[in-house]
PDB file of N, CA and C in Angstrom:
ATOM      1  N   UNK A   1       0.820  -1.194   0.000  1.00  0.00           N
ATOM      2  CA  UNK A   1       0.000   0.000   0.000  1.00  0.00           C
ATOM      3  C   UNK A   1       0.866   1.261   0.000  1.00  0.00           C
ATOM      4  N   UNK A   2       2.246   1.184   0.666  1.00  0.00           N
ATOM      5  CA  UNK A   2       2.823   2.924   0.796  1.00  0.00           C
ATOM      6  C   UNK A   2       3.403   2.312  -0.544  1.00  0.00           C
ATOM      7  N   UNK A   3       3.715   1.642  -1.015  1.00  0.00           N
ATOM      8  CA  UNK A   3       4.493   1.864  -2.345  1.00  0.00           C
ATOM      9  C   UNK A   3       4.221   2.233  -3.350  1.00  0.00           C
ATOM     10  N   UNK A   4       2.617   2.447  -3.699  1.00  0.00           N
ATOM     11  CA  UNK A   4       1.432   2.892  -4.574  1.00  0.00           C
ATOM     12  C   UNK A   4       1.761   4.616  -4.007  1.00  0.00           C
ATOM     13  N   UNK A   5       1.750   5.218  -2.974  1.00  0.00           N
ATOM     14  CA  UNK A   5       1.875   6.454  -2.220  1.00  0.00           C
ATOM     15  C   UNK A   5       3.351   7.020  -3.042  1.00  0.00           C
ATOM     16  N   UNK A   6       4.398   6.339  -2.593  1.00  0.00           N
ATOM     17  CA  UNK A   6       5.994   6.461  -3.121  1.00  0.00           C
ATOM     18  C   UNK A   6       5.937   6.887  -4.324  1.00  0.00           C
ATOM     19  N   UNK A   7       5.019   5.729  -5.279  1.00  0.00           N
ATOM     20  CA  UNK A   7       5.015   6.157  -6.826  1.00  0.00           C
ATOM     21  C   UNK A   7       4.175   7.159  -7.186  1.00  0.00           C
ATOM     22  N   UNK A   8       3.253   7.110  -6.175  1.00  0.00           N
ATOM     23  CA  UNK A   8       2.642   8.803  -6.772  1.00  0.00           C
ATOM     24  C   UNK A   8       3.113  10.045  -6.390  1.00  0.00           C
ATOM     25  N   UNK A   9       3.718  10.234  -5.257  1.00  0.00           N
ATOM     26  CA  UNK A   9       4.756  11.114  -4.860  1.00  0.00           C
ATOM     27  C   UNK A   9       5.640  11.069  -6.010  1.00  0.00           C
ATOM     28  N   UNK A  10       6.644  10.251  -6.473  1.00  0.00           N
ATOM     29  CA  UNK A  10       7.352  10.289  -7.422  1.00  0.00           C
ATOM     30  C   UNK A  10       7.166  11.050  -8.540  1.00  0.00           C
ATOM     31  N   UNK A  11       5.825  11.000  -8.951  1.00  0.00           N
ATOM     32  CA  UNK A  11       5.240  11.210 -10.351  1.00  0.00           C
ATOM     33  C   UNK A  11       5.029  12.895 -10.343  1.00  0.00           C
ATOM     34  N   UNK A  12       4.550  13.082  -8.833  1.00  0.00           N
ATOM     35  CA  UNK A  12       3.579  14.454  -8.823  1.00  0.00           C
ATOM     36  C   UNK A  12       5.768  15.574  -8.903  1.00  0.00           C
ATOM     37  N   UNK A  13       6.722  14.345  -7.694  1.00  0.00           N
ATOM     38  CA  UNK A  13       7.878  15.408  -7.262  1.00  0.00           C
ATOM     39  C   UNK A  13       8.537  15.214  -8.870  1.00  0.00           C
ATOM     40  N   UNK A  14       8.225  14.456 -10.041  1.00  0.00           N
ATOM     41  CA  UNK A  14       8.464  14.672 -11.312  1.00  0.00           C
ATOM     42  C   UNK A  14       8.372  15.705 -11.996  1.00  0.00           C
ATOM     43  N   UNK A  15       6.946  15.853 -12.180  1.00  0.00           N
ATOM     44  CA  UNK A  15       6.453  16.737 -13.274  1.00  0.00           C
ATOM     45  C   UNK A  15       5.800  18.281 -12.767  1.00  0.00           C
ATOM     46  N   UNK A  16       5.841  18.195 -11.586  1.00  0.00           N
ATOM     47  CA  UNK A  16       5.428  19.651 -10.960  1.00  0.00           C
ATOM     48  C   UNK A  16       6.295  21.113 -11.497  1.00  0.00           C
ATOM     49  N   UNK A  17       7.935  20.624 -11.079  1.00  0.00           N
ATOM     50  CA  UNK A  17       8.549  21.463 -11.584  1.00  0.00           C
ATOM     51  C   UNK A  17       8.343  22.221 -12.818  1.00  0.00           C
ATOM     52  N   UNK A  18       8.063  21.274 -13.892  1.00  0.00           N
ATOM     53  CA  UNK A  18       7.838  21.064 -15.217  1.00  0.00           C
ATOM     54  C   UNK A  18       6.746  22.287 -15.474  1.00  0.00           C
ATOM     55  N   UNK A  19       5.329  21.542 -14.858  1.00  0.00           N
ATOM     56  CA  UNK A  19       4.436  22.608 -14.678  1.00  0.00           C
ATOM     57  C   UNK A  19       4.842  23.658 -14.126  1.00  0.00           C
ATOM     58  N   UNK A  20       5.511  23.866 -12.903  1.00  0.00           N
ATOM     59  CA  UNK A  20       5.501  25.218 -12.635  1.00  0.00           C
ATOM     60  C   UNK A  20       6.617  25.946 -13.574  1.00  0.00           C
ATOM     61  N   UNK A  21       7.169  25.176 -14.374  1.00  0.00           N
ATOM     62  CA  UNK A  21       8.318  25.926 -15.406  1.00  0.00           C
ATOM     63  C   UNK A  21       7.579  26.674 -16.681  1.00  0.00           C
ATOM     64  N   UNK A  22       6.319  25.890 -16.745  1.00  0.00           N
ATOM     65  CA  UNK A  22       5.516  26.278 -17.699  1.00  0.00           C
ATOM     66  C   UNK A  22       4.764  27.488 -17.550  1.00  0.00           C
ATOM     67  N   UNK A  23       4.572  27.912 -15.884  1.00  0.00           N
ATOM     68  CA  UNK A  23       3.546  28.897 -15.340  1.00  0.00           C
ATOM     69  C   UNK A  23       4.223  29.910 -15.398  1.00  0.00           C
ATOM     70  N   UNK A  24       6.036  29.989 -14.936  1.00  0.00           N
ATOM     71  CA  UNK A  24       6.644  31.064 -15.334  1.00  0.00           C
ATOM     72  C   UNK A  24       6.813  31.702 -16.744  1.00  0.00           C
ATOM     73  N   UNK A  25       6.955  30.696 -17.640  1.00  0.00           N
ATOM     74  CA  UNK A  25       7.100  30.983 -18.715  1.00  0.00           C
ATOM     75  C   UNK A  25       5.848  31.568 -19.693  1.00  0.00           C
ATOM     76  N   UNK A  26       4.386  31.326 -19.214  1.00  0.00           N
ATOM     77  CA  UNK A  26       3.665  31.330 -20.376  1.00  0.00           C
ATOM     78  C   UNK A  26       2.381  32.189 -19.521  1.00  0.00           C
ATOM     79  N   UNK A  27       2.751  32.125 -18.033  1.00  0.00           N
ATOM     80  CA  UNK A  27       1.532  33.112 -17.599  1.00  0.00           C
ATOM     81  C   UNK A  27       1.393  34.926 -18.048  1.00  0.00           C
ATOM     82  N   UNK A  28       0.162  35.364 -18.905  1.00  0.00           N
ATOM     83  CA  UNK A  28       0.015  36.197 -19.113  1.00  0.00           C
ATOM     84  C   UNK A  28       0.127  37.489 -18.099  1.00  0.00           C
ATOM     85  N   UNK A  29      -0.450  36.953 -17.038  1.00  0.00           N
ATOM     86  CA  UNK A  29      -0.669  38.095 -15.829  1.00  0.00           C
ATOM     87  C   UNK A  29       0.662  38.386 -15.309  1.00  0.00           C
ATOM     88  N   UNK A  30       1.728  37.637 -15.329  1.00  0.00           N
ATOM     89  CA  UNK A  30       2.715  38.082 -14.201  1.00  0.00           C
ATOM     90  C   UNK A  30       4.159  37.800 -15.345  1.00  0.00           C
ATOM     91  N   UNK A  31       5.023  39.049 -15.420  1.00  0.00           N
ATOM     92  CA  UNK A  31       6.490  39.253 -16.178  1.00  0.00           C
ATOM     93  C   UNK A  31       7.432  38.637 -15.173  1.00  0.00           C
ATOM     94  N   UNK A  32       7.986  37.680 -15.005  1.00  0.00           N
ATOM     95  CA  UNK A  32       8.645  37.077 -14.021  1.00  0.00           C
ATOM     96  C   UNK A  32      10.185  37.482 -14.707  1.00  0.00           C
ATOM     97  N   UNK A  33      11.164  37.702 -14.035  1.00  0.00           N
ATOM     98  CA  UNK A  33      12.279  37.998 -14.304  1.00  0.00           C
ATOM     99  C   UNK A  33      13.191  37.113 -15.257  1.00  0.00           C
ATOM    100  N   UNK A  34      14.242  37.044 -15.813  1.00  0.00           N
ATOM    101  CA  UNK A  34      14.780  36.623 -16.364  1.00  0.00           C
ATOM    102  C   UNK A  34      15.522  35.578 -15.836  1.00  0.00           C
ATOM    103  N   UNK A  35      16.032  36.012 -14.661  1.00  0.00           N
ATOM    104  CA  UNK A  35      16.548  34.885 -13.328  1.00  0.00           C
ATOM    105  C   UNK A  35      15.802  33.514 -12.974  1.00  0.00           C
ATOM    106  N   UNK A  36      14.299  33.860 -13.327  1.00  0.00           N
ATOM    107  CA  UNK A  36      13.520  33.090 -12.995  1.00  0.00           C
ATOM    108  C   UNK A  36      13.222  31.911 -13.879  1.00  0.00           C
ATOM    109  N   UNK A  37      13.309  32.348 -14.995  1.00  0.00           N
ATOM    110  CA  UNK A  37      12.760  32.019 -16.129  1.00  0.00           C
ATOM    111  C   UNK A  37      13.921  30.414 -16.215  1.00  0.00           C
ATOM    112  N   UNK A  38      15.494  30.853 -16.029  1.00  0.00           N
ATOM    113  CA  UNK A  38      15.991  30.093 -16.152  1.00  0.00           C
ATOM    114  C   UNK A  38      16.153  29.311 -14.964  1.00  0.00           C
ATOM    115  N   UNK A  39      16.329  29.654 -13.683  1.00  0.00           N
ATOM    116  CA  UNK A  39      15.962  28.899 -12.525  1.00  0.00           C
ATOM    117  C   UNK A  39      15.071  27.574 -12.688  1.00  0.00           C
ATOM    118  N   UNK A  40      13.647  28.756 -13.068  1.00  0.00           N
ATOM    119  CA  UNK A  40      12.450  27.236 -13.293  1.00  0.00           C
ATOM    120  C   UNK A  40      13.321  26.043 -14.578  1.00  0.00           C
ATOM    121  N   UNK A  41      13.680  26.178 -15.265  1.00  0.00           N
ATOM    122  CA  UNK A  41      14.242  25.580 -16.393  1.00  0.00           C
ATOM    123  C   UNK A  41      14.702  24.618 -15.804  1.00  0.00           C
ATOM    124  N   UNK A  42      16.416  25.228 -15.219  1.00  0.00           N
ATOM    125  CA  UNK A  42      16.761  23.843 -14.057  1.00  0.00           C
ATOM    126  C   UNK A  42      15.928  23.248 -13.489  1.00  0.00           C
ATOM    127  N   UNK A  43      14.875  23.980 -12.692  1.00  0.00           N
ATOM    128  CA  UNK A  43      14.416  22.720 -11.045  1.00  0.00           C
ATOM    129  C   UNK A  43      13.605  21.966 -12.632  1.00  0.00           C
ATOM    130  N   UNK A  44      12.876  22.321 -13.796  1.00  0.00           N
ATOM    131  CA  UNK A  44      12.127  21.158 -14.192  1.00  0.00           C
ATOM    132  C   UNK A  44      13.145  20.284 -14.659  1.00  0.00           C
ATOM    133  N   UNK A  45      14.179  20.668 -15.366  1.00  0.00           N
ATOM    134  CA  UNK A  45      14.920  19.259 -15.422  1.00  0.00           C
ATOM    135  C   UNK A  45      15.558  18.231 -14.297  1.00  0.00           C
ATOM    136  N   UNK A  46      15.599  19.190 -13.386  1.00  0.00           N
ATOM    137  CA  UNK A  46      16.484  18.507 -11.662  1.00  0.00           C
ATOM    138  C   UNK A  46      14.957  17.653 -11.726  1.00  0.00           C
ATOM    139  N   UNK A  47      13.671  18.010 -11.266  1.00  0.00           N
ATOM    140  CA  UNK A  47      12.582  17.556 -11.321  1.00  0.00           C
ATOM    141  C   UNK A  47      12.185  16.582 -11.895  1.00  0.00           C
ATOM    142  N   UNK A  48      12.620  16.488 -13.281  1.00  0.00           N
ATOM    143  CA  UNK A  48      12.560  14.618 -13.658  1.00  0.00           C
ATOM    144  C   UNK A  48      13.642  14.298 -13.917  1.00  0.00           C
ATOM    145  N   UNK A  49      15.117  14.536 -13.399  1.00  0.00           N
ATOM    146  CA  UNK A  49      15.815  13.138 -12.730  1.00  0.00           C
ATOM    147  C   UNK A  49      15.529  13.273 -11.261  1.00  0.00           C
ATOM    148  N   UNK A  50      14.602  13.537 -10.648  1.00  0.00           N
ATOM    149  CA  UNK A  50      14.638  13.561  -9.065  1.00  0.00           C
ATOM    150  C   UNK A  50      13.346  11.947  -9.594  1.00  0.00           C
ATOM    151  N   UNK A  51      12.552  12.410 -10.130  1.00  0.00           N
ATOM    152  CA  UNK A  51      11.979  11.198 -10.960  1.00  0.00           C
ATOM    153  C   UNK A  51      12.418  10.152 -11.297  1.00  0.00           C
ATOM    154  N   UNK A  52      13.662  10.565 -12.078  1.00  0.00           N
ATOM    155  CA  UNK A  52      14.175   8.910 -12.950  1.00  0.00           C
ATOM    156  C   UNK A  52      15.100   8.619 -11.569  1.00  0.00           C
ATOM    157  N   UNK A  53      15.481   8.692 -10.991  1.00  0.00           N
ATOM    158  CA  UNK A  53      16.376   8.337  -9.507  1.00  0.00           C
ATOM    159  C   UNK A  53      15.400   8.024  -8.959  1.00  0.00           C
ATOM    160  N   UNK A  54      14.419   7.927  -8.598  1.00  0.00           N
ATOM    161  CA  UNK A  54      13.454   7.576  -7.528  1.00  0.00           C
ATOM    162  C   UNK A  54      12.749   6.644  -8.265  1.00  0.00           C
ATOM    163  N   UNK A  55      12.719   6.082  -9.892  1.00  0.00           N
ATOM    164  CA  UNK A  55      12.255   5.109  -9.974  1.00  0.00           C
ATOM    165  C   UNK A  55      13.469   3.994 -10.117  1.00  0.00           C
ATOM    166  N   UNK A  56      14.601   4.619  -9.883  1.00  0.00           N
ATOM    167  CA  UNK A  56      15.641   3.162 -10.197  1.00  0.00           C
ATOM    168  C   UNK A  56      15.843   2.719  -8.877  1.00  0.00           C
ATOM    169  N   UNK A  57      15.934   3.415  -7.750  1.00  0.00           N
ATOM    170  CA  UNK A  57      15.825   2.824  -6.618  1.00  0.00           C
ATOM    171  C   UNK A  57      14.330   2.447  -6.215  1.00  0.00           C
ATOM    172  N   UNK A  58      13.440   2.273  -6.335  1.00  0.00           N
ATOM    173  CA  UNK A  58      12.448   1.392  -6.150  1.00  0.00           C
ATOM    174  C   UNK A  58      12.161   0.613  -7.023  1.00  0.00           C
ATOM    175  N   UNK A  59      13.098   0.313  -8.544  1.00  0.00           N
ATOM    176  CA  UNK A  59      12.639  -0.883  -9.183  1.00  0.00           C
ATOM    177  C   UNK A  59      14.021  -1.597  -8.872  1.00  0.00           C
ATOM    178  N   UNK A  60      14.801  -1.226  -8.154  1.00  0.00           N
ATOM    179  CA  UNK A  60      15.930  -1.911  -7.824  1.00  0.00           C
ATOM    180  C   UNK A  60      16.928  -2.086  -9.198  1.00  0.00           C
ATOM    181  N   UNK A  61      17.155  -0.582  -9.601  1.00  0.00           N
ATOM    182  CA  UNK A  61      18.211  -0.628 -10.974  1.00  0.00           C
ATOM    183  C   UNK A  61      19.923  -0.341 -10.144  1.00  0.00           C
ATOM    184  N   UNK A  62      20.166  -1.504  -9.480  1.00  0.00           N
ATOM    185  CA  UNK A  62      21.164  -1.584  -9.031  1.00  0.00           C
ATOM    186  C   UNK A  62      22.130  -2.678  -8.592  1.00  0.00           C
ATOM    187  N   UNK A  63      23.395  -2.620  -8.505  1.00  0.00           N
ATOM    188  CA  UNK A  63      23.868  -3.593  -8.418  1.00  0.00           C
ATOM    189  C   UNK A  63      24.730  -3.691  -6.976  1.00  0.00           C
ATOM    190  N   UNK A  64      24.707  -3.179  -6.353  1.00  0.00           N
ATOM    191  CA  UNK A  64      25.601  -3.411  -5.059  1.00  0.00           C
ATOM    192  C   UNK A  64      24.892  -2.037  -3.944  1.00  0.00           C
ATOM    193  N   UNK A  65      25.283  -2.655  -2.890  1.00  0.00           N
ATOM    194  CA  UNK A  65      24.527  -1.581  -1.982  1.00  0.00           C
ATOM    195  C   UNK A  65      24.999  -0.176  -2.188  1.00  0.00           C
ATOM    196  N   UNK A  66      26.322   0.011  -2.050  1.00  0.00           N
ATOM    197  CA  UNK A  66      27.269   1.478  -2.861  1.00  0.00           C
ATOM    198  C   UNK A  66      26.374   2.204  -3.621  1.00  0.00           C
ATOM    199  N   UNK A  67      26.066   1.214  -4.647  1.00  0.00           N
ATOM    200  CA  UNK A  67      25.480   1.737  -6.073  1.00  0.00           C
ATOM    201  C   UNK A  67      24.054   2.470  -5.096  1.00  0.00           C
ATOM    202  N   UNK A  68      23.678   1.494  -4.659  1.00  0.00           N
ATOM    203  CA  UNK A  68      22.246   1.828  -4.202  1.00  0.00           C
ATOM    204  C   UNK A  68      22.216   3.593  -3.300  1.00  0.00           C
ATOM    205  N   UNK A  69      23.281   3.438  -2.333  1.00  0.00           N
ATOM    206  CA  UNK A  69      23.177   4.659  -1.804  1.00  0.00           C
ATOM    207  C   UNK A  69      23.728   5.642  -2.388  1.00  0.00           C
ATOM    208  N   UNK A  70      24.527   5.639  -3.520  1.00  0.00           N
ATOM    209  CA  UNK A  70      24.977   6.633  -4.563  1.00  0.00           C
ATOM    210  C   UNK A  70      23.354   6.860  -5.098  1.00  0.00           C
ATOM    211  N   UNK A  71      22.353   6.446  -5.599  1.00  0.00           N
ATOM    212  CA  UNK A  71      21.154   6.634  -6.530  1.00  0.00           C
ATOM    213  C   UNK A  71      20.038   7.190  -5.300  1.00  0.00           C
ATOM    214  N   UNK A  72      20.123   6.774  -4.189  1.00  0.00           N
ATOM    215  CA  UNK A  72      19.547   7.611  -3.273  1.00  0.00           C
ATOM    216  C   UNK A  72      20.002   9.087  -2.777  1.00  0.00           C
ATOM    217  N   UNK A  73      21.099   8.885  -2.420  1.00  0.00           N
ATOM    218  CA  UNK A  73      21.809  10.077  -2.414  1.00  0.00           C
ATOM    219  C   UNK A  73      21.344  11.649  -3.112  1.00  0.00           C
ATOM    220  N   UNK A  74      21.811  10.665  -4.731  1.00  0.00           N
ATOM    221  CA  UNK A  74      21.321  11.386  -5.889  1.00  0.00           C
ATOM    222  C   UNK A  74      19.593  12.084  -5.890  1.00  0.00           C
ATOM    223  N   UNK A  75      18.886  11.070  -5.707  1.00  0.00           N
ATOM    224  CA  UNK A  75      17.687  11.330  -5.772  1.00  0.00           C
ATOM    225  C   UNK A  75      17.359  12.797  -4.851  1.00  0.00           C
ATOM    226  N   UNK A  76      17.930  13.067  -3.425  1.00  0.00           N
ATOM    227  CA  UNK A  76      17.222  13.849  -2.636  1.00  0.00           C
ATOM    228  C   UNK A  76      18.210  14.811  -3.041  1.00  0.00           C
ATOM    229  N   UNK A  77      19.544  14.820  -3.495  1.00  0.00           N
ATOM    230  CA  UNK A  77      20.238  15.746  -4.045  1.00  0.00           C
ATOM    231  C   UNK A  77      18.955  16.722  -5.122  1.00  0.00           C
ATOM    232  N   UNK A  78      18.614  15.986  -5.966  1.00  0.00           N
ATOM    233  CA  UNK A  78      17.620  16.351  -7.090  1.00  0.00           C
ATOM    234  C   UNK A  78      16.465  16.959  -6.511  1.00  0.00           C
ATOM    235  N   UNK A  79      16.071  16.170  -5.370  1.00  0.00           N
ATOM    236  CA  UNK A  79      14.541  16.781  -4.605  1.00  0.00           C
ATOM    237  C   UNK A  79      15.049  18.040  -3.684  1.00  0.00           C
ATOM    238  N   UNK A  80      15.849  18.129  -3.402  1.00  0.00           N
ATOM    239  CA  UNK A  80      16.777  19.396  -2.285  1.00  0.00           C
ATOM    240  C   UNK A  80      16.539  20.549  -3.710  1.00  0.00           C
ATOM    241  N   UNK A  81      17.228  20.218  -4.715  1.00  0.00           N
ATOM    242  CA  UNK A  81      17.245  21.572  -5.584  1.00  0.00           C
ATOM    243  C   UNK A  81      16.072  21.500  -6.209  1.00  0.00           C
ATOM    244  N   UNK A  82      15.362  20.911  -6.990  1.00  0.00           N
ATOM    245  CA  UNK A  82      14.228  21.519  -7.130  1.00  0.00           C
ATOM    246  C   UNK A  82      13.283  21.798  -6.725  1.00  0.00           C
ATOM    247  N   UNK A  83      12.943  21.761  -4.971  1.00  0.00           N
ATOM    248  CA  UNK A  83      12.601  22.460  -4.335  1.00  0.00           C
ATOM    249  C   UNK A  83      12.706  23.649  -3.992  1.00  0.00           C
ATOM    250  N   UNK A  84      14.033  23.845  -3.913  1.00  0.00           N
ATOM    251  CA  UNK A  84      14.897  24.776  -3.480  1.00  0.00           C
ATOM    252  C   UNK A  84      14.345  26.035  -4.658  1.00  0.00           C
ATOM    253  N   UNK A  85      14.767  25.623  -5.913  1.00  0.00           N
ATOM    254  CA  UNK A  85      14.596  26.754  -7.018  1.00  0.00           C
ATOM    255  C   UNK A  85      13.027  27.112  -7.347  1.00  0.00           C
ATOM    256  N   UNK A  86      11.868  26.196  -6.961  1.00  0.00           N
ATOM    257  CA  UNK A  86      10.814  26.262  -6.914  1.00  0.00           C
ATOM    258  C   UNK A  86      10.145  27.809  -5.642  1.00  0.00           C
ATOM    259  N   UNK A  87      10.460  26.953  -4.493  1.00  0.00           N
ATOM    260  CA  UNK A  87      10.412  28.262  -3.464  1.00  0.00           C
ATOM    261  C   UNK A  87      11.232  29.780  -3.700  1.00  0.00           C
ATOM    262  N   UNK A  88      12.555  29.380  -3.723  1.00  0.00           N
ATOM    263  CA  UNK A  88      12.858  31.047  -3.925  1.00  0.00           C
ATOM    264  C   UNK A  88      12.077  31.712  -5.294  1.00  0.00           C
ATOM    265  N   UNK A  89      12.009  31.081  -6.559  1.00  0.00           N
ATOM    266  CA  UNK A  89      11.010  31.358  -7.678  1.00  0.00           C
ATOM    267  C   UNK A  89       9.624  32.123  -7.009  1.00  0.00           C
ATOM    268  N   UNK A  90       9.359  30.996  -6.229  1.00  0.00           N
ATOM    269  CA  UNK A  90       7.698  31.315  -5.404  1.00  0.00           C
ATOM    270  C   UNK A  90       7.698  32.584  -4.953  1.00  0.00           C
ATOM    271  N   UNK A  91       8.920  32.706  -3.635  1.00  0.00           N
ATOM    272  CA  UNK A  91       9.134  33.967  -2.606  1.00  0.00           C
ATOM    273  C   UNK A  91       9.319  35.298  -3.394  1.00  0.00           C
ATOM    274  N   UNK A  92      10.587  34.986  -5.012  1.00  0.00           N
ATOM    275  CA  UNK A  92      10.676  36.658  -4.799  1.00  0.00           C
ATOM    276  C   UNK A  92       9.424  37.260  -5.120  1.00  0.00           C
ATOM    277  N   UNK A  93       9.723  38.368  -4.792  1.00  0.00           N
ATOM    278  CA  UNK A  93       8.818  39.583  -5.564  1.00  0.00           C
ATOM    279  C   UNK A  93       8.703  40.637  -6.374  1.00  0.00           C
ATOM    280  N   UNK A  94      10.224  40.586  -7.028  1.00  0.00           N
ATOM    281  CA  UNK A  94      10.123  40.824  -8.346  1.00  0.00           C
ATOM    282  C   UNK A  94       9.877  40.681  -9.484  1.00  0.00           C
ATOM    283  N   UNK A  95       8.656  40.512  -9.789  1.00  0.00           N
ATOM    284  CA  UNK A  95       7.706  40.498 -10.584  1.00  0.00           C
ATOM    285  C   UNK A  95       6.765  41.471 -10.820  1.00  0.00           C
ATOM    286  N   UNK A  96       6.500  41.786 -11.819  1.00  0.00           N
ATOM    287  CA  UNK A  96       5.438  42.754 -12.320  1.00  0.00           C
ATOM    288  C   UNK A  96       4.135  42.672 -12.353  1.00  0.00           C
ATOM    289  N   UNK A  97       3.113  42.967 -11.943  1.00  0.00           N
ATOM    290  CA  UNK A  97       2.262  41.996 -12.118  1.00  0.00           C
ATOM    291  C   UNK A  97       1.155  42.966 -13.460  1.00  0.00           C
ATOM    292  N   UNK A  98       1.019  42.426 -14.452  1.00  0.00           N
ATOM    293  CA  UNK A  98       0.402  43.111 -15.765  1.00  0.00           C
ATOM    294  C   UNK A  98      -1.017  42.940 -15.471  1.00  0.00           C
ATOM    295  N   UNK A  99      -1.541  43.921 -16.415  1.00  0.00           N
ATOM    296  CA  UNK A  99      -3.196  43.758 -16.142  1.00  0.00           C
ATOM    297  C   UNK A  99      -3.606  43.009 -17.192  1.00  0.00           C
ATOM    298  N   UNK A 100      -4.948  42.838 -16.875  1.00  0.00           N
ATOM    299  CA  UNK A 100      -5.537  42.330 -18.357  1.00  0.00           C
ATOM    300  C   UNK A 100      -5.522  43.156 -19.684  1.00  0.00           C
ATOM    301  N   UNK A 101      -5.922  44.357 -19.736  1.00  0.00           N
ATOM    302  CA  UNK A 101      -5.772  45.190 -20.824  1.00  0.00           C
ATOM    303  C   UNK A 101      -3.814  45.161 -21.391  1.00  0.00           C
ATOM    304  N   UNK A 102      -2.729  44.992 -20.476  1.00  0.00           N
ATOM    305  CA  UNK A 102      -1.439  45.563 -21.189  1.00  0.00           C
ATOM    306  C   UNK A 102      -1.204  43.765 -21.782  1.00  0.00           C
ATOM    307  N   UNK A 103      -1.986  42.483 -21.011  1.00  0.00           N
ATOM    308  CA  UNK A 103      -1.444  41.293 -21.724  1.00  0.00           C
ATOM    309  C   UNK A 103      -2.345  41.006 -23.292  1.00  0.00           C
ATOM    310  N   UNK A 104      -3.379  41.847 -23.294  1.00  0.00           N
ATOM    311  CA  UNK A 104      -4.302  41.920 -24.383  1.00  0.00           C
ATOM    312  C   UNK A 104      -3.608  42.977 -25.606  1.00  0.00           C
ATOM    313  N   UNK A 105      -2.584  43.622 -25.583  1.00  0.00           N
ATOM    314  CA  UNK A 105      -2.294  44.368 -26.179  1.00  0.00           C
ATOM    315  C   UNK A 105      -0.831  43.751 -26.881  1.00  0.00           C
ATOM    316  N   UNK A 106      -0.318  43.250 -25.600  1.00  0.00           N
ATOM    317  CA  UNK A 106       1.020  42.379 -25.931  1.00  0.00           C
ATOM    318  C   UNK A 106       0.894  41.113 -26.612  1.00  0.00           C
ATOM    319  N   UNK A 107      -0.361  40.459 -26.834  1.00  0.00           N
ATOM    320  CA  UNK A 107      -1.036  39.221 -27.244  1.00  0.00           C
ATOM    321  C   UNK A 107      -1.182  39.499 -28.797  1.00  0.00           C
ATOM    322  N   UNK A 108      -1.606  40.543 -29.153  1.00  0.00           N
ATOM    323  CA  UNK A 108      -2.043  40.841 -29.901  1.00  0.00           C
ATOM    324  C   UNK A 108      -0.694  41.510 -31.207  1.00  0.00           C
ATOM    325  N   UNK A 109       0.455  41.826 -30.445  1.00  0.00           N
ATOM    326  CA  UNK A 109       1.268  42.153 -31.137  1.00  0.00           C
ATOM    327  C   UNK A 109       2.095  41.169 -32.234  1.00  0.00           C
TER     328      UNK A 109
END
């Protein structure tokens, strides 16, 4: 039963980044900095190998215990930073925040 939990944790600490790489990049309402833009970039790629590491140690893609705690290791290495770049992304507040009329104008260009 928690191993059904593990793999959906896995899936969601996968592709979230991803999504939220997408929200910086393509949300109309808010000009997120340039810093940001590439930040999110990293955590979504850190974000699915925090993924592909977390499925080789639970399908057991390993060969010696070493190996094993090198791929764990790895894994929270991956979950540490794209967390990490997710929140400070979240916190700053430099951002602009546009109205509807200036993203209707910029849409349109």
């Amino acid at each position: 039963m928690l191993s059904h939990y593990v793999g959906i944790l896995g899936i969601f600490g996968a592709f979230l980044p991803a999504i939220f790489a997408g929200h910086v990049f393509f949300n109309p309402t808010r000009a997120y900095a340039p810093w940001a833009k590439a930040a999110s970039s990293i955590a979504a790629l850190v974000g699915i190998a925090w993924g592909v590491f977390g499925y080789a140690v639970d399908h057991h893609w390993y060969s010696s215990k070493y190996a094993y705690f090198e791929l764990l290791a790895l894994k929270y290495l991956c979950a540490g930073l794209a967390l990490g770049f997710v929140l400070s992304i979240s916190m700053a507040r430099p951002y602009k925040k546009i109205s509807s009329d200036d993203a209707r104008r910029d849409a349109s260009r």
